[in-house]
PDB file of N, CA and C in Angstrom:
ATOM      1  N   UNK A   1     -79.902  12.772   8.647  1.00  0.00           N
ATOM      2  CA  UNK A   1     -78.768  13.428   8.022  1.00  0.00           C
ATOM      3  C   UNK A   1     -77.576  13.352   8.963  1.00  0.00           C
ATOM      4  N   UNK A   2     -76.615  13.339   8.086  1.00  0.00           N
ATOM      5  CA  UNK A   2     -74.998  13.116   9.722  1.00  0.00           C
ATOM      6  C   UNK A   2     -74.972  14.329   9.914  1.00  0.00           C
ATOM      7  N   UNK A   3     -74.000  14.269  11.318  1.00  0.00           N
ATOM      8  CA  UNK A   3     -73.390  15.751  11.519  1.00  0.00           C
ATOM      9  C   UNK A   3     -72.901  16.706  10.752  1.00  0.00           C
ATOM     10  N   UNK A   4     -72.296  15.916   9.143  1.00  0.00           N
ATOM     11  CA  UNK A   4     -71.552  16.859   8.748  1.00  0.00           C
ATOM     12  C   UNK A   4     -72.070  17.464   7.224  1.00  0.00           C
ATOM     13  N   UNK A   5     -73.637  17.120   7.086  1.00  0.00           N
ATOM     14  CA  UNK A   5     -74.543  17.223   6.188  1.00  0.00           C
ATOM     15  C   UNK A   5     -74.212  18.436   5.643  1.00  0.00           C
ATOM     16  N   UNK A   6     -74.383  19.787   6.748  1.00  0.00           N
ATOM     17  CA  UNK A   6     -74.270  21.187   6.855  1.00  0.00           C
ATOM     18  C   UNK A   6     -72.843  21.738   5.662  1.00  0.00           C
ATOM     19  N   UNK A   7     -71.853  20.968   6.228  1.00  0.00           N
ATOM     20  CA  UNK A   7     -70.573  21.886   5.805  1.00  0.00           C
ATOM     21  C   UNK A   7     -70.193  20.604   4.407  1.00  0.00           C
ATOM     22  N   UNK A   8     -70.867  19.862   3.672  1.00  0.00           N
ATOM     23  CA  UNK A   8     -70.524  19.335   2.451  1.00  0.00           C
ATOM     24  C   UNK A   8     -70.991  20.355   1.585  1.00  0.00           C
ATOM     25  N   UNK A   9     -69.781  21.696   1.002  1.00  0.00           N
ATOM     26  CA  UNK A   9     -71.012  22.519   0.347  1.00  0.00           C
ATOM     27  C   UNK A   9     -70.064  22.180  -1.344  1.00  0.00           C
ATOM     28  N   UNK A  10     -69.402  21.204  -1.623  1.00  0.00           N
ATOM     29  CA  UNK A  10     -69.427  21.215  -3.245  1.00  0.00           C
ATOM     30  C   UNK A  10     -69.653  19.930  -3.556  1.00  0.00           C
ATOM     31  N   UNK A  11     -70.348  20.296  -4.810  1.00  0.00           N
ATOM     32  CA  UNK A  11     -70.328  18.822  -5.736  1.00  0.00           C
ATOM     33  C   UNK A  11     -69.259  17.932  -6.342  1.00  0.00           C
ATOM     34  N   UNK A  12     -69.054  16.874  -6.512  1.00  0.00           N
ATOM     35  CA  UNK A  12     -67.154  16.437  -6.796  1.00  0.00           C
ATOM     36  C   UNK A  12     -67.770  15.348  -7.334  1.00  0.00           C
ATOM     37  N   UNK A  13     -67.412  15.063  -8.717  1.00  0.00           N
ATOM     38  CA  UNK A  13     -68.426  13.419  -9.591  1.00  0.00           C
ATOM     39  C   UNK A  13     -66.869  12.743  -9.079  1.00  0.00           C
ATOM     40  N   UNK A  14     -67.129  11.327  -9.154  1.00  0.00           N
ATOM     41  CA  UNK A  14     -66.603  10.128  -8.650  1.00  0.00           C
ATOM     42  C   UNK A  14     -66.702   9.182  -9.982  1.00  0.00           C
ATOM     43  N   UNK A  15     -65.405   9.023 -10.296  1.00  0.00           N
ATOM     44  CA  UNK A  15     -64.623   8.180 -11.630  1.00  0.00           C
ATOM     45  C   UNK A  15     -64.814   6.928 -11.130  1.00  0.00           C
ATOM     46  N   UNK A  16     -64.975   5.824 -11.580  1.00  0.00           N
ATOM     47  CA  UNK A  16     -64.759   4.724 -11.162  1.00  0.00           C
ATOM     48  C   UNK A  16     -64.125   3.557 -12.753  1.00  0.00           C
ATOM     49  N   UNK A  17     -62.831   3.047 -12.896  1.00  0.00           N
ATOM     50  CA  UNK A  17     -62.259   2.142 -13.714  1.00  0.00           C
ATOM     51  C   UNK A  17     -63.138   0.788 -13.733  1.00  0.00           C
ATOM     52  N   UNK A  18     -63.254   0.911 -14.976  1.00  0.00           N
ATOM     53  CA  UNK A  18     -63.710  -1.050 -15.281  1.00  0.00           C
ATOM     54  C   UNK A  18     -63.099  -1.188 -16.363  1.00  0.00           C
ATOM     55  N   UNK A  19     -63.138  -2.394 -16.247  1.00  0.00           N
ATOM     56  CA  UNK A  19     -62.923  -3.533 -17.513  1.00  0.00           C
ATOM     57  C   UNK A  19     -63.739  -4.140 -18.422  1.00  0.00           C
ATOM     58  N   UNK A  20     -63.899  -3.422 -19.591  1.00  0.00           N
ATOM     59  CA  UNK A  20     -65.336  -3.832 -20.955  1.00  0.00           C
ATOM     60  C   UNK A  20     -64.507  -4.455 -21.534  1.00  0.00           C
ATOM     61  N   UNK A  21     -65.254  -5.594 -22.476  1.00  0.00           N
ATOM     62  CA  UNK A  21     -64.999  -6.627 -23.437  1.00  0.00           C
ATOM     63  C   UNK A  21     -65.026  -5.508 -24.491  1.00  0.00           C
ATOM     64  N   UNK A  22     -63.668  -5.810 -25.267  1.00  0.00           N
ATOM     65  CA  UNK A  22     -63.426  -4.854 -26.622  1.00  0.00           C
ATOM     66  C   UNK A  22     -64.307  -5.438 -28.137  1.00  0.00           C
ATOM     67  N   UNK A  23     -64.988  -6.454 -28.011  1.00  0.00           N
ATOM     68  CA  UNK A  23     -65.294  -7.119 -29.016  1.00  0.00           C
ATOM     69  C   UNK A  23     -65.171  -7.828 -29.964  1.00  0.00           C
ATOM     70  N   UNK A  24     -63.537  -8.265 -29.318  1.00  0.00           N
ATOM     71  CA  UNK A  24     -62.608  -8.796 -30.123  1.00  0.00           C
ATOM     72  C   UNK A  24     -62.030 -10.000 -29.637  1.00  0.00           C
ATOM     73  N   UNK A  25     -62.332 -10.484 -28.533  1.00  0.00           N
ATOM     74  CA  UNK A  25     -61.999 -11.058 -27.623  1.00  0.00           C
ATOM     75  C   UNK A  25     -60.909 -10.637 -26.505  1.00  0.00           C
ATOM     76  N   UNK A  26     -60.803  -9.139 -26.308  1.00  0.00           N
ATOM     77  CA  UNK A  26     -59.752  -8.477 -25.451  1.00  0.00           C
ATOM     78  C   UNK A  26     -60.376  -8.064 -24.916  1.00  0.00           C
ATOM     79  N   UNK A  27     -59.955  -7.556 -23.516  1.00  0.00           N
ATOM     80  CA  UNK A  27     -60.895  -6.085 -22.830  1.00  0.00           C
ATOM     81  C   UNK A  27     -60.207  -4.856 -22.687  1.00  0.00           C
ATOM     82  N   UNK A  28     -61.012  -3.669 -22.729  1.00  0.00           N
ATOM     83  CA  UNK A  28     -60.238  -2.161 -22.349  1.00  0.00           C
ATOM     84  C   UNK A  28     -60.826  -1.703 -20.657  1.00  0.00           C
ATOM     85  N   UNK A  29     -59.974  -0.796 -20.854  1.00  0.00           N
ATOM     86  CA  UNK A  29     -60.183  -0.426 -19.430  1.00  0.00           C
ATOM     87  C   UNK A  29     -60.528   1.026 -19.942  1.00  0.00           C
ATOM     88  N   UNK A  30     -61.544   1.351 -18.633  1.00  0.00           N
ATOM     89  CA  UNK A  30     -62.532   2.455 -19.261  1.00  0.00           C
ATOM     90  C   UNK A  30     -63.190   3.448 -17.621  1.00  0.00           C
ATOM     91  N   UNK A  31     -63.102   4.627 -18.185  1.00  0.00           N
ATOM     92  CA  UNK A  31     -63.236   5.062 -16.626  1.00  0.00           C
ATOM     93  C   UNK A  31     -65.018   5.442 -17.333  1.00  0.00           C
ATOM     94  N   UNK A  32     -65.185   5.545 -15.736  1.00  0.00           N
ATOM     95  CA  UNK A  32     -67.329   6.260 -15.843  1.00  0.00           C
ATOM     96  C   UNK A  32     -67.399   7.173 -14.814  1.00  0.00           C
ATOM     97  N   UNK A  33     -67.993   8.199 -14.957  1.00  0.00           N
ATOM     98  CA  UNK A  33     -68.162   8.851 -14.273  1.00  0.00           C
ATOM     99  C   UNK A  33     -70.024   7.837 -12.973  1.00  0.00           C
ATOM    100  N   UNK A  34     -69.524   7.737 -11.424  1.00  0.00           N
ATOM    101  CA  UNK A  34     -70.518   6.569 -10.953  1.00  0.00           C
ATOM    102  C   UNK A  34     -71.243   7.306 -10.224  1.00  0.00           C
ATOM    103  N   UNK A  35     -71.018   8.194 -10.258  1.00  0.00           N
ATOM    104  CA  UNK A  35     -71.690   9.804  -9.315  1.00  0.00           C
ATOM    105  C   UNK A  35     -71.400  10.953  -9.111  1.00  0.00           C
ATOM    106  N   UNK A  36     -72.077  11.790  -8.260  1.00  0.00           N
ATOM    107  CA  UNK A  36     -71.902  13.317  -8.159  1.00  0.00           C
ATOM    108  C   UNK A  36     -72.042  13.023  -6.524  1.00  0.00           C
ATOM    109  N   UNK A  37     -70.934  13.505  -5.669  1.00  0.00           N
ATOM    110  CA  UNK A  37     -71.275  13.536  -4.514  1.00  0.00           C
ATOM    111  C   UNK A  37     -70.778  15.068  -3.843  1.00  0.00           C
ATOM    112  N   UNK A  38     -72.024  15.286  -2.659  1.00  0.00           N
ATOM    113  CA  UNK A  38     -71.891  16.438  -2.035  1.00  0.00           C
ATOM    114  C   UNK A  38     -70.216  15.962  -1.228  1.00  0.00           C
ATOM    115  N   UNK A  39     -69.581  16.822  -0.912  1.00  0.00           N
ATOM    116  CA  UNK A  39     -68.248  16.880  -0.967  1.00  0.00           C
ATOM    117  C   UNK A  39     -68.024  18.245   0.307  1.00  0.00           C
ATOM    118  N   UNK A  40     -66.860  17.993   0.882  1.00  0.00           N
ATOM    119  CA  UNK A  40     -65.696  19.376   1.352  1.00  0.00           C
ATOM    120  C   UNK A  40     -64.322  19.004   1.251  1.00  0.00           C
ATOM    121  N   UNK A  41     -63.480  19.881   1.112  1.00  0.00           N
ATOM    122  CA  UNK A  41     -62.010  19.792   1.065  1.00  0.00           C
ATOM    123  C   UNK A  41     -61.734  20.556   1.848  1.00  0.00           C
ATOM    124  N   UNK A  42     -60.449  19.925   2.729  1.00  0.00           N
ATOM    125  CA  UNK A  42     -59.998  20.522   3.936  1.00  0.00           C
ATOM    126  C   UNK A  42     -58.809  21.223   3.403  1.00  0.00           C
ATOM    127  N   UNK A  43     -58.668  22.388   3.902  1.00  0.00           N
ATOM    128  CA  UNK A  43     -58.347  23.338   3.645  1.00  0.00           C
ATOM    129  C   UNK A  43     -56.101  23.178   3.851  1.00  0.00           C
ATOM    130  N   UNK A  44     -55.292  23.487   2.563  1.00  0.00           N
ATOM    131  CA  UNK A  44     -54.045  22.902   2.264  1.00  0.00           C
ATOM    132  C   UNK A  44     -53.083  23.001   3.216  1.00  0.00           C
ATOM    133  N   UNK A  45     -52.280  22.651   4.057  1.00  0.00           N
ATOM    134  CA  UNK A  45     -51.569  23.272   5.030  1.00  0.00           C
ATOM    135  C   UNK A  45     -50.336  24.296   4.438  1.00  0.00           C
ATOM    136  N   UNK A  46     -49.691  25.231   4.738  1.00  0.00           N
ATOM    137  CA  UNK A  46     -48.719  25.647   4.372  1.00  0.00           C
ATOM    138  C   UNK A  46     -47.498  25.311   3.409  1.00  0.00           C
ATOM    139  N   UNK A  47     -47.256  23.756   4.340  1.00  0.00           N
ATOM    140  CA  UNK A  47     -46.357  23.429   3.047  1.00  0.00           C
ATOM    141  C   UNK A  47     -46.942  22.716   1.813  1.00  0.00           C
ATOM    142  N   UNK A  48     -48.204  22.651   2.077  1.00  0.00           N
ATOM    143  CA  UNK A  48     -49.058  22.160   0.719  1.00  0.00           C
ATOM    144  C   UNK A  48     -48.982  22.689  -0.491  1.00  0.00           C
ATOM    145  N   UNK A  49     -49.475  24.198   0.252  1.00  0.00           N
ATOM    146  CA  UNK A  49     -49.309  25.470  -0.921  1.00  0.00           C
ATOM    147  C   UNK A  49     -48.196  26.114  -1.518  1.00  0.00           C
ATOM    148  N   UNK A  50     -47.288  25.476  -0.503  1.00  0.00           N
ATOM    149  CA  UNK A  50     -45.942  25.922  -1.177  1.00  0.00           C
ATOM    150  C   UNK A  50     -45.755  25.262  -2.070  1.00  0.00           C
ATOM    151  N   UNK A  51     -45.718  23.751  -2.010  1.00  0.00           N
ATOM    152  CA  UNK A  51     -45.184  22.631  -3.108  1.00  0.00           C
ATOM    153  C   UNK A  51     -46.418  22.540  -4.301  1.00  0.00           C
ATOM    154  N   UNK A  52     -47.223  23.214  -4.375  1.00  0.00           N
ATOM    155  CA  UNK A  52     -48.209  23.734  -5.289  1.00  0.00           C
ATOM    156  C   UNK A  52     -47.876  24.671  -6.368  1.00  0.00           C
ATOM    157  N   UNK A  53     -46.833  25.363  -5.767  1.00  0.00           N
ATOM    158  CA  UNK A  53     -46.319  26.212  -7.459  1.00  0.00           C
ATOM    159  C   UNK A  53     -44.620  25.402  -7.628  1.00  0.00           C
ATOM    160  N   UNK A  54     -44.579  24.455  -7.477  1.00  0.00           N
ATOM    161  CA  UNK A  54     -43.909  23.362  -8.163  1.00  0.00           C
ATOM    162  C   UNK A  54     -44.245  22.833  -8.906  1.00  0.00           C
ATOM    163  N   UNK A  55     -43.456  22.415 -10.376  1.00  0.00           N
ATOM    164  CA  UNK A  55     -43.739  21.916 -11.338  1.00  0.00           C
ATOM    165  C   UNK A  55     -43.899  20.340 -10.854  1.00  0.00           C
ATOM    166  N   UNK A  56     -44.707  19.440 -11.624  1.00  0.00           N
ATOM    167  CA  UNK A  56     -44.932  18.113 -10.880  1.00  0.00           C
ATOM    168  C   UNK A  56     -44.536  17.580  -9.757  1.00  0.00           C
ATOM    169  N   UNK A  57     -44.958  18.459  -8.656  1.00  0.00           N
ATOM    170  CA  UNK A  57     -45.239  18.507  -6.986  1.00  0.00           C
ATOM    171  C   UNK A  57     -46.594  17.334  -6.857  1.00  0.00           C
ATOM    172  N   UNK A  58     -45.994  16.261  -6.268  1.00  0.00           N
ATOM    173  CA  UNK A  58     -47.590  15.665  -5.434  1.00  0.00           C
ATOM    174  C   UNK A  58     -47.808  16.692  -4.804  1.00  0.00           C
ATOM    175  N   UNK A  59     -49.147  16.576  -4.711  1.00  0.00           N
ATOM    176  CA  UNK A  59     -50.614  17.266  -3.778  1.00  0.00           C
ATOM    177  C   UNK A  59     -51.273  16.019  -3.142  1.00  0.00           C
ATOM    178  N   UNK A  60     -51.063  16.535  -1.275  1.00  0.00           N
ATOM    179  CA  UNK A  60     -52.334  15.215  -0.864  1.00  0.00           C
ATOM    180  C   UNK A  60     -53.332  16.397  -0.310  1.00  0.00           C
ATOM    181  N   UNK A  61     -54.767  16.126  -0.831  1.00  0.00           N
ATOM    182  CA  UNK A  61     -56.240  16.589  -0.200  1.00  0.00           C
ATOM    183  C   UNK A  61     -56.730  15.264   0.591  1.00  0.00           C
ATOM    184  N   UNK A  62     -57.273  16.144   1.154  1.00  0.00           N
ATOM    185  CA  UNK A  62     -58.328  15.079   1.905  1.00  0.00           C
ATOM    186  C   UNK A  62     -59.800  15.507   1.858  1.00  0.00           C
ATOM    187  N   UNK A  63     -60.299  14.823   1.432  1.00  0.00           N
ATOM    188  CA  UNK A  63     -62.021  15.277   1.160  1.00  0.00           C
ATOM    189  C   UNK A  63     -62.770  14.102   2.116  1.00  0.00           C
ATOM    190  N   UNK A  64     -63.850  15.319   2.430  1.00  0.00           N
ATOM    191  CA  UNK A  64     -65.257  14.377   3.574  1.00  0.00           C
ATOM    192  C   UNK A  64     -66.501  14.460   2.404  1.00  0.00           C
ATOM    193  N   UNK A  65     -67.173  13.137   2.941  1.00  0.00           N
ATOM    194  CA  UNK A  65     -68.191  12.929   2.349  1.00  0.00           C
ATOM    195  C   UNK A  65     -69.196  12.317   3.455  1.00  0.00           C
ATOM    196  N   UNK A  66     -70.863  12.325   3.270  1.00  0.00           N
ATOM    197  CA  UNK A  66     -71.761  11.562   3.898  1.00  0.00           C
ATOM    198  C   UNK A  66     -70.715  10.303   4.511  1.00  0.00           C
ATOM    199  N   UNK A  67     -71.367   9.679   5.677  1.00  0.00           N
ATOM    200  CA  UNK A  67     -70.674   8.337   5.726  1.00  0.00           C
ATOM    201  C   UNK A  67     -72.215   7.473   4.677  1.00  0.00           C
ATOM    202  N   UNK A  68     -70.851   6.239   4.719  1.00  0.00           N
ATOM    203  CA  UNK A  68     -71.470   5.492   3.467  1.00  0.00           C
ATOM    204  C   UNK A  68     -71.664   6.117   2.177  1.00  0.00           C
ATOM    205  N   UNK A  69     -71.047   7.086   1.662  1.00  0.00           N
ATOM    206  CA  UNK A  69     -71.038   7.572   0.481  1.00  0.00           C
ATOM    207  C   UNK A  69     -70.180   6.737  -0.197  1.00  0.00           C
ATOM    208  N   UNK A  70     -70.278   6.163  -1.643  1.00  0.00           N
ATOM    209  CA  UNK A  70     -69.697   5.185  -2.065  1.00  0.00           C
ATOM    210  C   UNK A  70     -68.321   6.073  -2.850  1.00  0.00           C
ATOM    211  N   UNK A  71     -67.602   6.021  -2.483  1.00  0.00           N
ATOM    212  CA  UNK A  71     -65.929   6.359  -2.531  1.00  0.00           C
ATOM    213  C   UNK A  71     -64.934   5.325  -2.175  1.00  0.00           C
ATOM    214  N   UNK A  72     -64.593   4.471  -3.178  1.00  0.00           N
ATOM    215  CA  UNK A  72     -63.229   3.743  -2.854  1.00  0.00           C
ATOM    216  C   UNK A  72     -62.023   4.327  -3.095  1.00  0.00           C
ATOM    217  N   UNK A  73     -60.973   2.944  -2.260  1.00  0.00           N
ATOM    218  CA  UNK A  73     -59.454   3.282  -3.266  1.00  0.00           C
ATOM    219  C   UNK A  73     -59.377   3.130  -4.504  1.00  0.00           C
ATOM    220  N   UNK A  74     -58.671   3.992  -5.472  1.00  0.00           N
ATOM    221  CA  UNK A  74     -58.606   3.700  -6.619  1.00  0.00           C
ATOM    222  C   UNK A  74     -59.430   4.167  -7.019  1.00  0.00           C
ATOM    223  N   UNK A  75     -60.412   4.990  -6.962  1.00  0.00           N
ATOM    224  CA  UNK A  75     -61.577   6.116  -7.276  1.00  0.00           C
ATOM    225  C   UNK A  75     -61.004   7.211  -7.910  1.00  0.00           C
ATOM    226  N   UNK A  76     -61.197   8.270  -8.661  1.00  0.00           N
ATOM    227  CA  UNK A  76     -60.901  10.057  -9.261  1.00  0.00           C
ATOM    228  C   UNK A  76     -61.998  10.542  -8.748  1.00  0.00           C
ATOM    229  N   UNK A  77     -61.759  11.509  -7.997  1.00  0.00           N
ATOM    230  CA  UNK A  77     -62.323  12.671  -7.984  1.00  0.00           C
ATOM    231  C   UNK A  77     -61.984  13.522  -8.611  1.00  0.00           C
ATOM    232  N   UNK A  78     -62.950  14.337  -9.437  1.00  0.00           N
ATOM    233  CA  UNK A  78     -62.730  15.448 -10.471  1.00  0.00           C
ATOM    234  C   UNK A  78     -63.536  16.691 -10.256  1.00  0.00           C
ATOM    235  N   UNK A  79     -62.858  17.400  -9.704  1.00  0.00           N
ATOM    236  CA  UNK A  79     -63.871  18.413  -9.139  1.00  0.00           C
ATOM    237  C   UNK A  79     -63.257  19.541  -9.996  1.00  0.00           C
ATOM    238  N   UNK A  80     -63.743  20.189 -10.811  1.00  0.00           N
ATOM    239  CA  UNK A  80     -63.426  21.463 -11.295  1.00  0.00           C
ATOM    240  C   UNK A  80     -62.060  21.473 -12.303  1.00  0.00           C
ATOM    241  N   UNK A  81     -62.258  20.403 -13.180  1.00  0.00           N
ATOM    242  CA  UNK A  81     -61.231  20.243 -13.765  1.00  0.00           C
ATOM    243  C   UNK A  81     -59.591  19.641 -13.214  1.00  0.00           C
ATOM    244  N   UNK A  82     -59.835  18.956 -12.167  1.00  0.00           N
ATOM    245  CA  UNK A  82     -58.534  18.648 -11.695  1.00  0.00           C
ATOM    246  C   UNK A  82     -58.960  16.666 -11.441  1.00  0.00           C
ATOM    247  N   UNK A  83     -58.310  16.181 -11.728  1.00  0.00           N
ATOM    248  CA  UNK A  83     -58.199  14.687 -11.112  1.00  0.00           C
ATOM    249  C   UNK A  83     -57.176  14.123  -9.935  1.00  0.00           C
ATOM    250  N   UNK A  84     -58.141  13.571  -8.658  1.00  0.00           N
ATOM    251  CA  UNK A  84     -57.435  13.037  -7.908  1.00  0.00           C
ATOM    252  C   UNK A  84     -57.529  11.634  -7.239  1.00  0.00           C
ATOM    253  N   UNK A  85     -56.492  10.873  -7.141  1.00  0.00           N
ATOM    254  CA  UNK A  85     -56.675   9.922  -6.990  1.00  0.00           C
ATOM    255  C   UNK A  85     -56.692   8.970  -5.318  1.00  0.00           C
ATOM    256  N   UNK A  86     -58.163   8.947  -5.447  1.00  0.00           N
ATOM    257  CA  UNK A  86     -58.259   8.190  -4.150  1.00  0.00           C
ATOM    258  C   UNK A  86     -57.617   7.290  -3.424  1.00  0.00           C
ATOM    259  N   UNK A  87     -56.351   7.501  -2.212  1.00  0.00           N
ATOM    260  CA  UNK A  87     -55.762   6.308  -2.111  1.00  0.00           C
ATOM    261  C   UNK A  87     -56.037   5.947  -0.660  1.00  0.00           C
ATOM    262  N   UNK A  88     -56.932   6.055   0.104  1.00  0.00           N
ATOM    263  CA  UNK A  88     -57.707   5.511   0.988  1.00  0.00           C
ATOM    264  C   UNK A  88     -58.769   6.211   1.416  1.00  0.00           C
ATOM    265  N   UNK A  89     -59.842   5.427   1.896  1.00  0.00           N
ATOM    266  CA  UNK A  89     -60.683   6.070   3.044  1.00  0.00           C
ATOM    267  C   UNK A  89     -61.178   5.552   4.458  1.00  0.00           C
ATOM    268  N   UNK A  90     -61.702   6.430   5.388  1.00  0.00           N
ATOM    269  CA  UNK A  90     -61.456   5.960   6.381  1.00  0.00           C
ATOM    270  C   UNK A  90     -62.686   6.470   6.912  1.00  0.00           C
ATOM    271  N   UNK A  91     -63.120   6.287   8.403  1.00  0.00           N
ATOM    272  CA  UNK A  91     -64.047   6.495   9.108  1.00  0.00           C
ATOM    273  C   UNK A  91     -63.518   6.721   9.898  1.00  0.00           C
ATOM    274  N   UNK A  92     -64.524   7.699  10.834  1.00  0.00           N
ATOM    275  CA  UNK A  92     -63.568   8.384  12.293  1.00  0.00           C
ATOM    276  C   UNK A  92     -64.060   7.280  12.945  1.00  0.00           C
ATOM    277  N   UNK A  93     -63.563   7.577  14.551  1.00  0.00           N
ATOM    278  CA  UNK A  93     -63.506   6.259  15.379  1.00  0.00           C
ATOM    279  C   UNK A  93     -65.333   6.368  15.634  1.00  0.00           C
ATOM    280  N   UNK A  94     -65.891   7.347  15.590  1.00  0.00           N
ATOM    281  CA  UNK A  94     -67.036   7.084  15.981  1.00  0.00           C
ATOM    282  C   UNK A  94     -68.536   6.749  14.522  1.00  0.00           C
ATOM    283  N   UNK A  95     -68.881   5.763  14.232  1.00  0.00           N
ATOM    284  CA  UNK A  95     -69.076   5.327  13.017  1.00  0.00           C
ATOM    285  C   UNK A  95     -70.208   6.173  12.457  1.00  0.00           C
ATOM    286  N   UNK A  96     -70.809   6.339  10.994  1.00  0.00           N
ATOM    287  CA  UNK A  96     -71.980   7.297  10.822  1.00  0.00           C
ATOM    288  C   UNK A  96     -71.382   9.129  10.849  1.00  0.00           C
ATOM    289  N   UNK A  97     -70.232   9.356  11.075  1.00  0.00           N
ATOM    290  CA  UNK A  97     -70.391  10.577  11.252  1.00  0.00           C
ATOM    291  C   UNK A  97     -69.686  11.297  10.219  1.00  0.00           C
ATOM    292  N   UNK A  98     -68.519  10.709   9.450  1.00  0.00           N
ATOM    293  CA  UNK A  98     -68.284  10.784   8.180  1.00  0.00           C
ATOM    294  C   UNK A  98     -67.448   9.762   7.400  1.00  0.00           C
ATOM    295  N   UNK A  99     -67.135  10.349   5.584  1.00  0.00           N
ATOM    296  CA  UNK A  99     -66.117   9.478   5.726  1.00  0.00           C
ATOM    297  C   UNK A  99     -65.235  10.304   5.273  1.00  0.00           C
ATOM    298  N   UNK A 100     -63.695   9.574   5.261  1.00  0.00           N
ATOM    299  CA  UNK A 100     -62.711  10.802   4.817  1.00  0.00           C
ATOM    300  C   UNK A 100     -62.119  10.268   3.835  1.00  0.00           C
ATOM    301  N   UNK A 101     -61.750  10.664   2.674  1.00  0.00           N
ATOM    302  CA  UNK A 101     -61.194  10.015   1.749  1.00  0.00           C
ATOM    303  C   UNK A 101     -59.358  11.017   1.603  1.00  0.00           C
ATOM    304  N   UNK A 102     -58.690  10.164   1.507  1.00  0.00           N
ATOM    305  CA  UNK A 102     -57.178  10.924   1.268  1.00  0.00           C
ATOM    306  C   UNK A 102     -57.012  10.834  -0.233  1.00  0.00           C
ATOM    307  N   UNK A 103     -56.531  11.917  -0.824  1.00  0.00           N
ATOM    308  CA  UNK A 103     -56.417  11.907  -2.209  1.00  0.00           C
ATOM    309  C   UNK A 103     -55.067  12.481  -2.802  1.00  0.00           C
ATOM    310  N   UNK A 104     -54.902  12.329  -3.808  1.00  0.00           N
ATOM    311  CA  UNK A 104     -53.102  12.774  -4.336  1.00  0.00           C
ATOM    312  C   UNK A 104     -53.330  13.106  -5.187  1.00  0.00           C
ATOM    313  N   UNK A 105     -52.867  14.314  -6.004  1.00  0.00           N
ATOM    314  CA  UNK A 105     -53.272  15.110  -7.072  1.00  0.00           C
ATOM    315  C   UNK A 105     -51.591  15.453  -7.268  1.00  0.00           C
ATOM    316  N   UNK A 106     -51.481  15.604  -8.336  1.00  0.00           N
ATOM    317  CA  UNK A 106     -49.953  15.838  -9.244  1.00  0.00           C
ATOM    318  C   UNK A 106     -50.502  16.809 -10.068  1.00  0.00           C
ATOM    319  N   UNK A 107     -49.281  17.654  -9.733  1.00  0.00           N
ATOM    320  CA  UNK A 107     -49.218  18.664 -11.001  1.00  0.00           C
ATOM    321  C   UNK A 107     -48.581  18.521 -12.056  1.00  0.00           C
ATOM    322  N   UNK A 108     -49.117  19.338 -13.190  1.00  0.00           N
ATOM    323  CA  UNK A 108     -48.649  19.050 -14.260  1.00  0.00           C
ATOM    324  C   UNK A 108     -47.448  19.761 -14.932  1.00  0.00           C
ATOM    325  N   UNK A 109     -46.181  19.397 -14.949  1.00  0.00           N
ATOM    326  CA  UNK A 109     -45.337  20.100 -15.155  1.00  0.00           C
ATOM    327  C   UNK A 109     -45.296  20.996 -16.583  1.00  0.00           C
ATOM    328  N   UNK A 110     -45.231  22.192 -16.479  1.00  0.00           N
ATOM    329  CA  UNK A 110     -45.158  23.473 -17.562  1.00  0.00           C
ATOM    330  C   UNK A 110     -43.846  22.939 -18.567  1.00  0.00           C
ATOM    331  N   UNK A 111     -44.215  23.602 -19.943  1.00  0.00           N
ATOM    332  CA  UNK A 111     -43.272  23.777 -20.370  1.00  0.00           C
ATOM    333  C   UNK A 111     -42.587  25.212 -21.225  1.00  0.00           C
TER     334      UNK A 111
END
């Protein structure tokens, strides 16, 4: 188990986009849900939470997972009714110990 086995304490399913043949000779693009992974989110900094009760404010999270947990760019995470979109991940310098995925979540502006 990695170091950071302990403190992954939520579940977060993992969207992944493809491309199916429509049957027509076109294709659609189609999201799947490709897993459920144990998950943490690091906690928002100040001005995070501020720009959070802004109407369509980006949000960047950053979520850890197992290393080698299969999380790309271009991935959703949907944890609890919210979608975010994976736009990198990374490994700390020392390999096996996690991975970190950066994510961007937009709010939805009220009307």
């Amino acid at each position: 188990m990695s170091r950071v086995g302990r403190l992954l304490n939520t579940a977060v399913p993992v969207w992944r986009v493809s491309t199916v043949d429509d049957g027509g000779g076109g294709q659609e693009t189609t999201w799947a849900q490709v897993a459920t992974l144990r998950a943490r989110r690091s906690q928002p900094t100040a001005r995070e939470r501020q720009a959070a009760d802004q109407d369509g404010a980006r949000l960047d999270e950053t979520w850890y997972f197992h290393p080698g947990a299969d999380v790309r760019r271009g991935d959703e995470l949907r944890p609890a009714g919210r979608v975010l979109e994976v736009v990198a991940t990374f490994e700390p310098s020392e390999p096996g110990t996690y991975l970190r995925a950066d994510c961007t979540l937009r709010q939805q502006a009220t009307t």
